[in-house]
PDB file of N, CA and C in Angstrom:
ATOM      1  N   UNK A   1       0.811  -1.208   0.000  1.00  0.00           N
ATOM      2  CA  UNK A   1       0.000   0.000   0.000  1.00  0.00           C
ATOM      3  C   UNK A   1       0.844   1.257   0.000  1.00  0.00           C
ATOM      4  N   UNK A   2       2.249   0.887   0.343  1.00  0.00           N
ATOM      5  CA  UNK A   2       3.156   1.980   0.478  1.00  0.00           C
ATOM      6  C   UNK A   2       3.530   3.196  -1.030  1.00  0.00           C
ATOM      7  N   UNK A   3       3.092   1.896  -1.730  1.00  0.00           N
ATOM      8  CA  UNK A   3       3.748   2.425  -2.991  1.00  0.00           C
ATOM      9  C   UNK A   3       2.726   3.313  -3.955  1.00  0.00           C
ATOM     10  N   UNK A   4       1.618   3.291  -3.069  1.00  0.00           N
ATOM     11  CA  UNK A   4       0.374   3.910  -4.264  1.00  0.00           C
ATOM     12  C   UNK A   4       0.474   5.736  -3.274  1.00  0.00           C
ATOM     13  N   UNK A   5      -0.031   6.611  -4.796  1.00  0.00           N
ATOM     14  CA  UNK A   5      -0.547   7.824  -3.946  1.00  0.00           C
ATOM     15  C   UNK A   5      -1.809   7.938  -3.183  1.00  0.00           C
ATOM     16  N   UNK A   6      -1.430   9.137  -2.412  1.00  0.00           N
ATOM     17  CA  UNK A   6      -2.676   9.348  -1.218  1.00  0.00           C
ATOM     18  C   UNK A   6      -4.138   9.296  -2.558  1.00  0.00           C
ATOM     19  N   UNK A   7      -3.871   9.963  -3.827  1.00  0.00           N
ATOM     20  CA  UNK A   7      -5.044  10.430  -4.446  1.00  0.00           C
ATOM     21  C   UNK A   7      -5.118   8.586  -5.440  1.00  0.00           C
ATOM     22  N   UNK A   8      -4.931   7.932  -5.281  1.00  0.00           N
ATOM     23  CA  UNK A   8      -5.140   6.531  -6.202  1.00  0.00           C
ATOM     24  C   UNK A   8      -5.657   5.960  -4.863  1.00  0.00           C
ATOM     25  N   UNK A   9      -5.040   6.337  -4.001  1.00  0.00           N
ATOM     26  CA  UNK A   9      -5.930   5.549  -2.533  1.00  0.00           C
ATOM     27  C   UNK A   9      -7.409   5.896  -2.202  1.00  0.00           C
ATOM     28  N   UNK A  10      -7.385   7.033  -2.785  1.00  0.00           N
ATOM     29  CA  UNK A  10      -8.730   7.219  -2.163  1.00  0.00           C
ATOM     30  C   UNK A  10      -9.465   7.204  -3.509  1.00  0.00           C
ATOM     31  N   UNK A  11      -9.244   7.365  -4.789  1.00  0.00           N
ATOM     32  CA  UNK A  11      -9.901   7.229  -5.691  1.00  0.00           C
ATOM     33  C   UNK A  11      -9.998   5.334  -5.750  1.00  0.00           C
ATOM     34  N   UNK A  12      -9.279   4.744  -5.162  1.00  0.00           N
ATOM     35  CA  UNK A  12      -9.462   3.135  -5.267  1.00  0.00           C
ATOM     36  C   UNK A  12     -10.641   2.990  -3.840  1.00  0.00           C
ATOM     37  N   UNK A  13     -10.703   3.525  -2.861  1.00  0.00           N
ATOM     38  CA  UNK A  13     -11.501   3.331  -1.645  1.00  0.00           C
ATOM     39  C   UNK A  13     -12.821   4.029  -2.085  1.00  0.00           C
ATOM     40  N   UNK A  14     -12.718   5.096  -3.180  1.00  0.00           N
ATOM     41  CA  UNK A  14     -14.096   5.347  -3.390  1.00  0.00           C
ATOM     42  C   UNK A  14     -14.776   4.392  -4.789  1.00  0.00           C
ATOM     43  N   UNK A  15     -13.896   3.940  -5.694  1.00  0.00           N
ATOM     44  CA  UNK A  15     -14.569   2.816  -6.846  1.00  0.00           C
ATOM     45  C   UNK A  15     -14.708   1.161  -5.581  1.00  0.00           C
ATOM     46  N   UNK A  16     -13.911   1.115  -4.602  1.00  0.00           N
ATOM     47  CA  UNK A  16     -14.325  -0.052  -3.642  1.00  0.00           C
ATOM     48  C   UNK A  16     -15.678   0.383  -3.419  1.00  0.00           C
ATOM     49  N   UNK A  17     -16.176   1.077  -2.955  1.00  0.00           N
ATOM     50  CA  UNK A  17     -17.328   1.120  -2.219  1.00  0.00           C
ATOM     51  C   UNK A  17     -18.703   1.020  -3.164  1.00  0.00           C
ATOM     52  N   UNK A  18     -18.249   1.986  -3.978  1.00  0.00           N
ATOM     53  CA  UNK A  18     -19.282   2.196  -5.648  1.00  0.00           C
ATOM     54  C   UNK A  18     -19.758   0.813  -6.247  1.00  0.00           C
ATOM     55  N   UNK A  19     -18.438  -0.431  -5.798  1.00  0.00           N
ATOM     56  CA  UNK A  19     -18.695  -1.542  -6.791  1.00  0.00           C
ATOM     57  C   UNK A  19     -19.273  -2.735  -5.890  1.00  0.00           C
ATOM     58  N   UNK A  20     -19.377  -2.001  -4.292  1.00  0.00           N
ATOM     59  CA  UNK A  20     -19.839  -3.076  -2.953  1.00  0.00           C
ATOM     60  C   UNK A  20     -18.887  -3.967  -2.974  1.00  0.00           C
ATOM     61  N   UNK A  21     -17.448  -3.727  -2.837  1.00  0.00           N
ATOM     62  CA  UNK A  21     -16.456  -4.509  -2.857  1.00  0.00           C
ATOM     63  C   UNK A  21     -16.249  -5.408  -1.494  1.00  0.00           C
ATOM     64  N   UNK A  22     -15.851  -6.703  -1.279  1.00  0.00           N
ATOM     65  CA  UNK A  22     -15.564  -6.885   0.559  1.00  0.00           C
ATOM     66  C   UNK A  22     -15.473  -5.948   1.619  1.00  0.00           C
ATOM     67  N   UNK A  23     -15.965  -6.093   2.433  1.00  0.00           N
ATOM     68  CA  UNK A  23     -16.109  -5.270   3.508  1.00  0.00           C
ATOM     69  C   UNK A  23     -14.692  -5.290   4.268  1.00  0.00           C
ATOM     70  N   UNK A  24     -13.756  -6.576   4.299  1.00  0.00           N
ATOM     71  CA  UNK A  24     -12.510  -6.192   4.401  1.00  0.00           C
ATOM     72  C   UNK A  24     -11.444  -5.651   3.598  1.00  0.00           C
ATOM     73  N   UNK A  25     -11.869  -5.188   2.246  1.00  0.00           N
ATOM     74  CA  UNK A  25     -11.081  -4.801   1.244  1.00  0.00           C
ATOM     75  C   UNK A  25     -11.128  -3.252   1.743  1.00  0.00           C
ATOM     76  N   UNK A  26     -12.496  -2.729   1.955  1.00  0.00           N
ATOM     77  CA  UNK A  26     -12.566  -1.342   2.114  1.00  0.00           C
ATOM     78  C   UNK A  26     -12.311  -0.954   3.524  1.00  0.00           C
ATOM     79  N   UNK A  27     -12.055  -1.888   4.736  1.00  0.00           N
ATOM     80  CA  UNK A  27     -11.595  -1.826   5.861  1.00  0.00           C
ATOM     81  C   UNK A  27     -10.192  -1.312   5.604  1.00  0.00           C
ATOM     82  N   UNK A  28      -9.618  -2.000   4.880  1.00  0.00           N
ATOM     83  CA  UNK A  28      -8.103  -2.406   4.763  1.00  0.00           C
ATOM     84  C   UNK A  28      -7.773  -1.008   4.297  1.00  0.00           C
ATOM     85  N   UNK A  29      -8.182  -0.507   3.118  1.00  0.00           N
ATOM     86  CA  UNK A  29      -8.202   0.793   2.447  1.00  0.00           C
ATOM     87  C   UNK A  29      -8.498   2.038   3.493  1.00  0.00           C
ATOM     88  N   UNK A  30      -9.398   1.873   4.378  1.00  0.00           N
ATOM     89  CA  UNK A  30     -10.010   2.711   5.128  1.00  0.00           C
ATOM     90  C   UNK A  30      -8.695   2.878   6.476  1.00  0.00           C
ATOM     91  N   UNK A  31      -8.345   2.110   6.823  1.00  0.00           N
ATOM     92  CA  UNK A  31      -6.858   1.622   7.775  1.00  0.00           C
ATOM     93  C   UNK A  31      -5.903   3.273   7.199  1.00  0.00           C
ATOM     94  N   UNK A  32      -5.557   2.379   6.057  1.00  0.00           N
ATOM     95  CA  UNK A  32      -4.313   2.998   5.360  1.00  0.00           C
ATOM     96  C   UNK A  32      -4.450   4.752   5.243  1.00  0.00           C
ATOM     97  N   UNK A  33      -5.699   4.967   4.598  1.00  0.00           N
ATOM     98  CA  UNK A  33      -6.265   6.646   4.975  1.00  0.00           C
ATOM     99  C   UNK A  33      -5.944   6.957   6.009  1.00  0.00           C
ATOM    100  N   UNK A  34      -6.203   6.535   7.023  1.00  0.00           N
ATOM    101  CA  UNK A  34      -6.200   6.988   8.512  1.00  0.00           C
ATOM    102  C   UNK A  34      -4.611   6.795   8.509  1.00  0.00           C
ATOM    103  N   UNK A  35      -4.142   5.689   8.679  1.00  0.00           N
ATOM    104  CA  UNK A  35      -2.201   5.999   8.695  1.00  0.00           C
ATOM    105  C   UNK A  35      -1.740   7.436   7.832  1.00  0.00           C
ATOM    106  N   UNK A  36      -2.590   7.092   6.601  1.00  0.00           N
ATOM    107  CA  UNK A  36      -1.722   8.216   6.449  1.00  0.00           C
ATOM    108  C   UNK A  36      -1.926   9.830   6.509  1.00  0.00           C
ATOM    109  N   UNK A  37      -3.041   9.540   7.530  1.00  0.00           N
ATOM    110  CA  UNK A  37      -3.738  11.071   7.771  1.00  0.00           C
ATOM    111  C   UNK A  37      -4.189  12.011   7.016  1.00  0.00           C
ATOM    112  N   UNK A  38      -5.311  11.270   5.909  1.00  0.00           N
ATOM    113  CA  UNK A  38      -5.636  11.831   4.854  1.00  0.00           C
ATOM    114  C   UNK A  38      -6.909  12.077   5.218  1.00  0.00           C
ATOM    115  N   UNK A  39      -7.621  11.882   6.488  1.00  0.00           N
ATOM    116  CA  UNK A  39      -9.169  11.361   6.633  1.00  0.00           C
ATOM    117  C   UNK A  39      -9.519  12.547   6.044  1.00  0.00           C
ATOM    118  N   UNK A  40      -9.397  13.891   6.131  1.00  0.00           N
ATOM    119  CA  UNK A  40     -10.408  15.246   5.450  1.00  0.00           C
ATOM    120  C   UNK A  40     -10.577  14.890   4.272  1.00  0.00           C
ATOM    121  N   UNK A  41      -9.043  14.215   3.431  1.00  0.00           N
ATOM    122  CA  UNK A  41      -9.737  13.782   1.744  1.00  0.00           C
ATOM    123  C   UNK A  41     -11.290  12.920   2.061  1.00  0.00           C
ATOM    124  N   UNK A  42     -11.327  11.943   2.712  1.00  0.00           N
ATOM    125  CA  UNK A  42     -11.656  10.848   3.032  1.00  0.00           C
ATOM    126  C   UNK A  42     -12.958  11.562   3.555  1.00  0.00           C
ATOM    127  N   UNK A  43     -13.090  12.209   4.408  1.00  0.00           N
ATOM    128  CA  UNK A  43     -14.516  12.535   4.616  1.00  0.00           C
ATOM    129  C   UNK A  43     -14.879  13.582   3.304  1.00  0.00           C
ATOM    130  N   UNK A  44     -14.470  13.711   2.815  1.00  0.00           N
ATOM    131  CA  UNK A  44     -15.125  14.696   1.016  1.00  0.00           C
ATOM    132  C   UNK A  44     -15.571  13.484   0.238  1.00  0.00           C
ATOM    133  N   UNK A  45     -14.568  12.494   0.285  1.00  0.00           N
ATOM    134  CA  UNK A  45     -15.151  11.050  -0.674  1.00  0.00           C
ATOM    135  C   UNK A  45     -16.405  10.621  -0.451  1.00  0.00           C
ATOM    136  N   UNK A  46     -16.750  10.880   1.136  1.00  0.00           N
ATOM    137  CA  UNK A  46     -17.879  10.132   1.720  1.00  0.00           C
ATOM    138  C   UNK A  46     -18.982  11.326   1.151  1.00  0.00           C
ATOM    139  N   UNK A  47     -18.923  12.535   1.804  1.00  0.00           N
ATOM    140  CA  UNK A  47     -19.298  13.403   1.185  1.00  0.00           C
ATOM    141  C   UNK A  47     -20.133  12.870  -0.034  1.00  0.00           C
ATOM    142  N   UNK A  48     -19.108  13.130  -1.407  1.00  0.00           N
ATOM    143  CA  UNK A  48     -19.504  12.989  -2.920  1.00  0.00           C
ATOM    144  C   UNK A  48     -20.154  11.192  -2.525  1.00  0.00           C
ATOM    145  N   UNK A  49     -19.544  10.264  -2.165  1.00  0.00           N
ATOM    146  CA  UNK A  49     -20.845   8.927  -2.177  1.00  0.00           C
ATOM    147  C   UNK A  49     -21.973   9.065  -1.995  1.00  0.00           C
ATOM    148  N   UNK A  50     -22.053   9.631  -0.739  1.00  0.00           N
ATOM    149  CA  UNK A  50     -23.476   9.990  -0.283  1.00  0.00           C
ATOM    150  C   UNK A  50     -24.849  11.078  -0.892  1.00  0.00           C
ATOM    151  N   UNK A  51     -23.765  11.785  -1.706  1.00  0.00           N
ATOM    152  CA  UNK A  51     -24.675  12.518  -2.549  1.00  0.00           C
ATOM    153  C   UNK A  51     -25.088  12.180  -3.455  1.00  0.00           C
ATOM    154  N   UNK A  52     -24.547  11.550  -3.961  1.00  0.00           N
ATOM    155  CA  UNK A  52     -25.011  10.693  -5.306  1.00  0.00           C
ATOM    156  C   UNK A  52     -25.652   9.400  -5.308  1.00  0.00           C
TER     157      UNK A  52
END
């Protein structure tokens, strides 16, 4: 997970969720946001899901 950007991480955690991917796939994804202290991207993603 080290090797991807913050913005492919969260554009991959928001097509996880879009496609109802495992619930530990988007755990796992959801982990890594938080390590890497991106959650404000991360609450805008949720944001744009929820609106649509």
């Amino acid at each position: 997970m080290k090797y991807i950007s913050d913005e492919l991480l969260l554009e991959s955690y928001s097509k996880a969720i879009g496609l109802k991917l495992e619930k530990d796939f988007i755990l796992l994804l959801e982990k890594e946001i938080q390590r890497r202290k991106v959650n404000e991207a991360l609450a805008k993603v949720n944001t744009c899901l929820t609106a649509s």
